[in-house]
C-alpha atoms as a PDB file:
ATOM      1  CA  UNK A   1     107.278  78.947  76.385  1.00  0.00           C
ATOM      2  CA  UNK A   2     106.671  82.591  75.095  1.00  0.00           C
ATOM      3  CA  UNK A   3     107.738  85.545  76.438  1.00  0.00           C
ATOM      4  CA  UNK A   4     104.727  87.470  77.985  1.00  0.00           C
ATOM      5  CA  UNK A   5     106.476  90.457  79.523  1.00  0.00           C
ATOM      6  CA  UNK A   6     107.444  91.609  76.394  1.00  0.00           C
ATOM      7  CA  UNK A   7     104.089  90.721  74.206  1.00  0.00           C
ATOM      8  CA  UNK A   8     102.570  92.700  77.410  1.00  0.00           C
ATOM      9  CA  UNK A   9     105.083  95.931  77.043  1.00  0.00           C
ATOM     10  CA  UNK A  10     105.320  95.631  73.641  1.00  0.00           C
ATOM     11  CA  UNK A  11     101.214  95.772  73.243  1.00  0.00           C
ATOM     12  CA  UNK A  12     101.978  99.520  74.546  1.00  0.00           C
ATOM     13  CA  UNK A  13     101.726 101.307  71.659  1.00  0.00           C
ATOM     14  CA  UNK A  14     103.262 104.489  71.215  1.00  0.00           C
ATOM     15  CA  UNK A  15      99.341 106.136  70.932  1.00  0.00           C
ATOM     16  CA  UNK A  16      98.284 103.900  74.261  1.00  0.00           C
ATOM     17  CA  UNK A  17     101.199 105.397  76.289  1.00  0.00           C
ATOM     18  CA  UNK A  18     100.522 108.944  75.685  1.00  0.00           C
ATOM     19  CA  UNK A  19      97.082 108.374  76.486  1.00  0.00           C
ATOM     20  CA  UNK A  20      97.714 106.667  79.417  1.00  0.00           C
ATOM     21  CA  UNK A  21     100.049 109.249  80.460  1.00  0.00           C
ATOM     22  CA  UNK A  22      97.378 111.615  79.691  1.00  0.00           C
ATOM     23  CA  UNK A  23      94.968 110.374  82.131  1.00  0.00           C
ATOM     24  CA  UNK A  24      97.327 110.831  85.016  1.00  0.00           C
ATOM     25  CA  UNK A  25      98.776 114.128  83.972  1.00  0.00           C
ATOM     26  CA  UNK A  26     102.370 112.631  82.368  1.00  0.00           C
ATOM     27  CA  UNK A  27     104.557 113.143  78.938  1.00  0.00           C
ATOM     28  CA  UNK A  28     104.991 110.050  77.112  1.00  0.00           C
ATOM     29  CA  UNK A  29     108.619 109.371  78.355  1.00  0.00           C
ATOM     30  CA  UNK A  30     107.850 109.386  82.225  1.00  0.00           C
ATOM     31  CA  UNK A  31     104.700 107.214  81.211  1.00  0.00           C
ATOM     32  CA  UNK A  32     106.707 104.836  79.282  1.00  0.00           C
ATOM     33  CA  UNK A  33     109.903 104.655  81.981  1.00  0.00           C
ATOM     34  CA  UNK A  34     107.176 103.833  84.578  1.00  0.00           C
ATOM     35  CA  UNK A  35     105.415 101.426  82.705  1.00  0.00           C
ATOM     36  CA  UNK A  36     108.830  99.391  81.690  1.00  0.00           C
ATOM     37  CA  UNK A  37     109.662  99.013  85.997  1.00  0.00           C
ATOM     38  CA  UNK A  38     105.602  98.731  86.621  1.00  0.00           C
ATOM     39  CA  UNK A  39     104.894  95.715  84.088  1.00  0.00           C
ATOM     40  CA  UNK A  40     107.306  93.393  85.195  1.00  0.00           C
ATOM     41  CA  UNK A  41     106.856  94.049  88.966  1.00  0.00           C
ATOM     42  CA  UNK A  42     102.874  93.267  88.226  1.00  0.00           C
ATOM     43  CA  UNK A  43     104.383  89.930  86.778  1.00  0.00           C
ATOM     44  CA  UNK A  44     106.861  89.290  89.721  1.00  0.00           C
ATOM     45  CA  UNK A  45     103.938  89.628  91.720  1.00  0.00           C
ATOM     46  CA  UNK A  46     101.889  87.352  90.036  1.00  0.00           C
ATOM     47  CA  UNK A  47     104.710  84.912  90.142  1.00  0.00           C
ATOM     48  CA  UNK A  48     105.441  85.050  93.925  1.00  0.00           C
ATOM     49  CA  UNK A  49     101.482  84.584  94.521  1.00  0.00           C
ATOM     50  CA  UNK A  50     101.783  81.400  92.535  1.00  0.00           C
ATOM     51  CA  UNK A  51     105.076  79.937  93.821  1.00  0.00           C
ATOM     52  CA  UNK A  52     102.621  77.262  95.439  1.00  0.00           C
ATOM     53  CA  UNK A  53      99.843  74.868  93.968  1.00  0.00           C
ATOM     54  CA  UNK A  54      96.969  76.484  95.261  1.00  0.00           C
ATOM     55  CA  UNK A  55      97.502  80.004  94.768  1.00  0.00           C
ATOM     56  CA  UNK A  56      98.715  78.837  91.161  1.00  0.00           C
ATOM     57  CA  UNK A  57      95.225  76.884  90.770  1.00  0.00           C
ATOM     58  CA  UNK A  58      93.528  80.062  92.291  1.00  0.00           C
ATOM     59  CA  UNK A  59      94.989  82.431  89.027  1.00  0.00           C
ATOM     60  CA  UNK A  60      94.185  79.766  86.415  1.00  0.00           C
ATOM     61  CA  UNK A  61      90.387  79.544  87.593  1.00  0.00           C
ATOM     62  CA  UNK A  62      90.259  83.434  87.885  1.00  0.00           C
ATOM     63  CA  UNK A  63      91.646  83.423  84.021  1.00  0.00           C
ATOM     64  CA  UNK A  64      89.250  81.017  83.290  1.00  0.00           C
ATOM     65  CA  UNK A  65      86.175  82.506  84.247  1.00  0.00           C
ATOM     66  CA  UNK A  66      87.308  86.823  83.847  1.00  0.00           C
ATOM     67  CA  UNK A  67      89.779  87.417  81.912  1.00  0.00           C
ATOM     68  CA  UNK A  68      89.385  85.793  77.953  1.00  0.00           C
ATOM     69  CA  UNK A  69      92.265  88.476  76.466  1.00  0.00           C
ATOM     70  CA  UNK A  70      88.808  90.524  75.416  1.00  0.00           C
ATOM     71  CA  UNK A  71      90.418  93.674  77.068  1.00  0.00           C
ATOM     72  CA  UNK A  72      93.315  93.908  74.690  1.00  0.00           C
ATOM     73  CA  UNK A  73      90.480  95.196  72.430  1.00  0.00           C
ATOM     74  CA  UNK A  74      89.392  97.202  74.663  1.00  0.00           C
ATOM     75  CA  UNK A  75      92.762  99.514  75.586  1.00  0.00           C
ATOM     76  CA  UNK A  76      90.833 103.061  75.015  1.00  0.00           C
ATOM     77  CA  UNK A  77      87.678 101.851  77.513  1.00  0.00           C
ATOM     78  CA  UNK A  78      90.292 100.465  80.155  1.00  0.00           C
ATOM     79  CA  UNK A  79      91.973 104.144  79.877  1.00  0.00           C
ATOM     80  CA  UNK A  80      88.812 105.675  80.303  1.00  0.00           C
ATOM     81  CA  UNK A  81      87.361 103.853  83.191  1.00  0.00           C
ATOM     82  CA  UNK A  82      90.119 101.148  85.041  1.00  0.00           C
ATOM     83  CA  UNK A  83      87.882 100.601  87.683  1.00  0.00           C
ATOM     84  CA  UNK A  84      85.019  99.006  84.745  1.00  0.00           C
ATOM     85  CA  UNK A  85      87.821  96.428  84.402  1.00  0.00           C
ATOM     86  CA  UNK A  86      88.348  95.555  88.299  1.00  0.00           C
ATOM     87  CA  UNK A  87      91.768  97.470  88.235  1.00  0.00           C
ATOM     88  CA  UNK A  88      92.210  97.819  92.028  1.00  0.00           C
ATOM     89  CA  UNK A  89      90.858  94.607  92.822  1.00  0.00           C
ATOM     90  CA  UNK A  90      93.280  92.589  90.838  1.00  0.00           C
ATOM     91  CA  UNK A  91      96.192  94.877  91.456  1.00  0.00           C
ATOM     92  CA  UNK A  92      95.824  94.919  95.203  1.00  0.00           C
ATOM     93  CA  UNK A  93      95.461  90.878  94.997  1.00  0.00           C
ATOM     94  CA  UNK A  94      98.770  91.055  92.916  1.00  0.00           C
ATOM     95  CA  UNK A  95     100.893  92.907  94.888  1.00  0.00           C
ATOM     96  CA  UNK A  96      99.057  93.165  98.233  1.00  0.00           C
ATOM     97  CA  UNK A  97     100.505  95.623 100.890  1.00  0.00           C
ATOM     98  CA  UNK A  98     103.339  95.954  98.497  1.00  0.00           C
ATOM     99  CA  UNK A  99     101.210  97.891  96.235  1.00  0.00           C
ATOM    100  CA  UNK A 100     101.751 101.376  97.867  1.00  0.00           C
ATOM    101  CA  UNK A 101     105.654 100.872  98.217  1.00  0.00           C
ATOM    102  CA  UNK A 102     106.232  99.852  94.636  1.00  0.00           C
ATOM    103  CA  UNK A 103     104.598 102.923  93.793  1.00  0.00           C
ATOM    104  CA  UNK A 104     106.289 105.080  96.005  1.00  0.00           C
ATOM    105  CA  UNK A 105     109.548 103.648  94.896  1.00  0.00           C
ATOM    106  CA  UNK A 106     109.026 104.104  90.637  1.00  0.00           C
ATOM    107  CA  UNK A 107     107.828 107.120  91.031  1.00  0.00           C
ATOM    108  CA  UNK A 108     110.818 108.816  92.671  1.00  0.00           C
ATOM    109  CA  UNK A 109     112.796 106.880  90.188  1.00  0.00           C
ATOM    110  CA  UNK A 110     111.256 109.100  87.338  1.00  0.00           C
ATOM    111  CA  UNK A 111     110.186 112.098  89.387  1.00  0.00           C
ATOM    112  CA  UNK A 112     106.452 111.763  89.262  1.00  0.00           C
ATOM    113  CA  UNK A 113     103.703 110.828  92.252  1.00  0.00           C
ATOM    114  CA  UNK A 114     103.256 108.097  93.710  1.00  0.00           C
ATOM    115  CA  UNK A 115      99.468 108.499  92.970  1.00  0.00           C
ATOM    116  CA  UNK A 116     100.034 109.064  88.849  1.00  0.00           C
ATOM    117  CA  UNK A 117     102.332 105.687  89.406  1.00  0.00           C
ATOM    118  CA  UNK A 118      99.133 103.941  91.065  1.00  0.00           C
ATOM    119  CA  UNK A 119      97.042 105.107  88.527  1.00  0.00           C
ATOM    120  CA  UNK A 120      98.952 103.377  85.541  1.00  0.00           C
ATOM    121  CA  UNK A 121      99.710 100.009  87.124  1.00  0.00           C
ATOM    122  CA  UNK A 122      96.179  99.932  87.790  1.00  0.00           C
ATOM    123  CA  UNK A 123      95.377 100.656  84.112  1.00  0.00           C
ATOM    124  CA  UNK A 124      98.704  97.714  83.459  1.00  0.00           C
ATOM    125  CA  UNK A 125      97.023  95.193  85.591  1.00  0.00           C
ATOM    126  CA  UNK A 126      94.262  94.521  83.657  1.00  0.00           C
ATOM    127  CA  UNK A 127      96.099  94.135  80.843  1.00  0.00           C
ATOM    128  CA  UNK A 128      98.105  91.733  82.340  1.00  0.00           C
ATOM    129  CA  UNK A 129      95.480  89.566  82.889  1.00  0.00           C
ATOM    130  CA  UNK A 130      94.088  89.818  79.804  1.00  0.00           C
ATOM    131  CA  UNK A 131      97.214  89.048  78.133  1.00  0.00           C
ATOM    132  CA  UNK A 132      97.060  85.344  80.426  1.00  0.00           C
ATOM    133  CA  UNK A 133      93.783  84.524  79.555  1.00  0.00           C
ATOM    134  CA  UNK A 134      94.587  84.785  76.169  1.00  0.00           C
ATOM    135  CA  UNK A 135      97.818  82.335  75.957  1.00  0.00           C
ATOM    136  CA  UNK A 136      95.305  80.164  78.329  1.00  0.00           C
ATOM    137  CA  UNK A 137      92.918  80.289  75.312  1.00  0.00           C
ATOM    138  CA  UNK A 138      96.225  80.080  73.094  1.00  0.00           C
ATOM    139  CA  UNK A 139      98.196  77.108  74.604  1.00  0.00           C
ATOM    140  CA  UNK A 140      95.818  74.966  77.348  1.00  0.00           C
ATOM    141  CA  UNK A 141      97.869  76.122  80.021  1.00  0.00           C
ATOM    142  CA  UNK A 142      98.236  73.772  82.914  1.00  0.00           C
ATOM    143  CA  UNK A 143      98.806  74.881  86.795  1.00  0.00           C
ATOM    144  CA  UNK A 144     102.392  74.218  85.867  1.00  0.00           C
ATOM    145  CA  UNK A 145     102.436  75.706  83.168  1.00  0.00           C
ATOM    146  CA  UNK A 146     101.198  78.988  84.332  1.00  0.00           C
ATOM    147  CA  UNK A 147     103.999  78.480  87.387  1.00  0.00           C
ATOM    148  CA  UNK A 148     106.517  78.449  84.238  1.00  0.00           C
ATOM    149  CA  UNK A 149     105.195  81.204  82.218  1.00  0.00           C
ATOM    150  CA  UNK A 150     104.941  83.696  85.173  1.00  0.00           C
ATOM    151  CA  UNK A 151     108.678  82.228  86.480  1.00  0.00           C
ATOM    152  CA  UNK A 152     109.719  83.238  83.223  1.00  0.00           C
ATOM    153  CA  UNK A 153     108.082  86.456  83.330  1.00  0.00           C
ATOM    154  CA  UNK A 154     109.469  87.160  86.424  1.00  0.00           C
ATOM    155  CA  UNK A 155     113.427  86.278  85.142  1.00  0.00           C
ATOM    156  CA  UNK A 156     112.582  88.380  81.785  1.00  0.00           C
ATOM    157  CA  UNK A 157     111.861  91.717  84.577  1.00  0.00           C
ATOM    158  CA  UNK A 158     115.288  91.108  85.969  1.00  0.00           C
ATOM    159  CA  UNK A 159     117.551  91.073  83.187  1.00  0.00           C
ATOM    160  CA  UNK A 160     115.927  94.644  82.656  1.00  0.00           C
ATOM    161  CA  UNK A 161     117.797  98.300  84.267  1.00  0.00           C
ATOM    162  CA  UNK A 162     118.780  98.606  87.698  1.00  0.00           C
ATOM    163  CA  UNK A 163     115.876 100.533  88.834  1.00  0.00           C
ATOM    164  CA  UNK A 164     113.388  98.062  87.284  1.00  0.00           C
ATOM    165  CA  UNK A 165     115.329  95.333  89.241  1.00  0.00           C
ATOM    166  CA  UNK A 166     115.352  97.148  92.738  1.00  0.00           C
ATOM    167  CA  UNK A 167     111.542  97.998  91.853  1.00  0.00           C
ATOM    168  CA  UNK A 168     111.094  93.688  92.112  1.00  0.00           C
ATOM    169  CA  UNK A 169     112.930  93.494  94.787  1.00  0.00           C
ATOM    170  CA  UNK A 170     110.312  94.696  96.974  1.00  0.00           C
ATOM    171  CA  UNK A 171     108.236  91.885  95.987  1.00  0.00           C
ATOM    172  CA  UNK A 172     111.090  89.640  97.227  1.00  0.00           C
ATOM    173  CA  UNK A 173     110.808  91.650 100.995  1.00  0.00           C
ATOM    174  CA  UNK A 174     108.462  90.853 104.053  1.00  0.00           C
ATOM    175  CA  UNK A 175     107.089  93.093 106.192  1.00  0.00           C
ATOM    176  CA  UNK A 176     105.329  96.607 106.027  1.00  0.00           C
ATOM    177  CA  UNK A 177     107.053  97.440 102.828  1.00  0.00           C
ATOM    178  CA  UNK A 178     108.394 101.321 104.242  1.00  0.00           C
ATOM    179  CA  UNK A 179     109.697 102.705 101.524  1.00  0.00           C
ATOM    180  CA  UNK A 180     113.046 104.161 103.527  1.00  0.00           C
ATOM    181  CA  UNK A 181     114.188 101.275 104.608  1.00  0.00           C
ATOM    182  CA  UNK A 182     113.458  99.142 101.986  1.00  0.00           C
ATOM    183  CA  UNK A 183     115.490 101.229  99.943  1.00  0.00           C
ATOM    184  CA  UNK A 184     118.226 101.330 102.157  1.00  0.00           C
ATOM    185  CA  UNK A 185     118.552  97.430 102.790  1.00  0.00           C
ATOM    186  CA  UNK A 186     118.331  97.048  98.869  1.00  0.00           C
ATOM    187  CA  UNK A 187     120.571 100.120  97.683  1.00  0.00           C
ATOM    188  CA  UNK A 188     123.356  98.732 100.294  1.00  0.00           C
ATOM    189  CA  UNK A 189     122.935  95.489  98.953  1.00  0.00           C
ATOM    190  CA  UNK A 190     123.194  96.331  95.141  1.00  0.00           C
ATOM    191  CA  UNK A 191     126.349  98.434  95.889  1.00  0.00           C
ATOM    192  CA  UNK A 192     127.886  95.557  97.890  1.00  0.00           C
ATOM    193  CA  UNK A 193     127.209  93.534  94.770  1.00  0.00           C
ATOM    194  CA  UNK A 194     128.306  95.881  92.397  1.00  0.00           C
ATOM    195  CA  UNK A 195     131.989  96.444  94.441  1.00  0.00           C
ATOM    196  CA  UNK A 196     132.254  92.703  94.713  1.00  0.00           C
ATOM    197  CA  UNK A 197     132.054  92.623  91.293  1.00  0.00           C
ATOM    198  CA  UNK A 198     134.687  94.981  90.320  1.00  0.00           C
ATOM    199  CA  UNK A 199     137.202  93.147  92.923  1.00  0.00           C
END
C-alpha cells in the first residue's frame, strides 16, 4: 500500500509553495509549516469520514465520477481560482464543523490567520482528492482498500511533530470544536503523556 501523505506533500514543490503562500499573503516557510500540519489533518479527516462502509463507498463514487488526478496538472489554475476546483465544498465535507478550529489552531502554531490557514487547506484539498483518484485509476481500489490507504494516511500524519499531531487530534474530538478548550483538554493530555513517559 503506498504512502499518499507523502506523494501528496511531496507534490509541493518548492515553486507551488511560494505561490501558494503568495496568494494568501505568506513567506515560503510559514506556507510550508502550515501545509506539513494541514495535509495530514485533510487525510485524518478523510479517514474518520470513512471509518464505516457507507461513507467509505460514498468517497470512492465521488473519486470515481470528479476527481481523475487531472488537477495535479493543473496546480497554477487551482492557485488561481480554488473555488473552480470545488475547494470549500470538499473541504467542509472533509472536516465538517472542524474546519474552522483546525484552522484556528495551525495558524497560531506558526503565527499567521486563521483565514490565510483556510485559504491553503482549501487550495490542499483539492489536491488531495486528486491525488485518490489517481491511485484509484493506479491500483482498482476497493471500499477496503480506500479504508486502508486513508488508515494509513492517517498513521503516516501522526508519526509527524507535535503540533501536527495535536492539529489531528481535533479530528479525534466531538462537539463544537472551541478552540480554548480543545486546546486545553489536548495540551493537558500531551503533557500527562509526556511526564508519564519520563517516569
Amino acid at each position: 500500500m503506498q504512502h499518499i501523505l507523502n506523494d501528496v506533500l511531496g507534490s509541493l514543490t518548492e515553486d507551488i509553495t511560494k505561490e501558494m503562500g503568495a496568494k494568501v499573503g505568506l513567506n515560503v516557510a510559514q506556507t510550508r509549516s502550515i501545509l506539513q500540519q494541514a495535509v495530514p489533518s485533510i487525510f485524518g479527516g478523510l479517514a474518520k469520514n470513512t471509518k464505516d462502509e457507507a461513507g467509505a463507498a460514498s468517497l470512492l463514487g465521488a473519486l470515481k465520477k470528479d476527481h481523475d488526478g487531472s488537477i495535479l496538472d493543473q496546480a497554477k489554475d487551482l492557485i488561481a481560482d480554488p473555488e473552480k476546483f470545488a475547494a470549500s465544498k470538499i473541504l467542509g465535507h472533509v472536516l465538517g464543523n472542524k474546519e474552522n478550529a483546525v484552522a484556528q489552531f495551525i495558524g497560531k502554531n506558526v503565527g499567521a490567520d486563521s483565514s490565510a490557514v483556510s485559504g491553503l487547506m482549501k487550495m490542499a484539498a483539492p489536491l488531495i482528492m486528486g491525488q485518490l483518484g489517481k491511485s484509484l485509476k493506479k491500483y482498482g481500489l476497493n471500499v477496503s482498500d480506500l479504508q486502508k490507504l486513508l488508515s494509513l494516511a492517517k498513521k503516516d500524519g501522526k508519526k509527524g511533530g507535535h503540533a501536527q499531531k495535536l492539529a489531528m487530534s481535533f479530528l479525534d474530538k466531538d462537539g463544537d470544536g472551541d478552540i480554548k478548550d480543545d486546546l486545553l483538554v489536548i495540551g493537558q493530555r500531551w503533557l500527562q503523556k509526556k511526564m508519564k513517559n519520563r517516569a
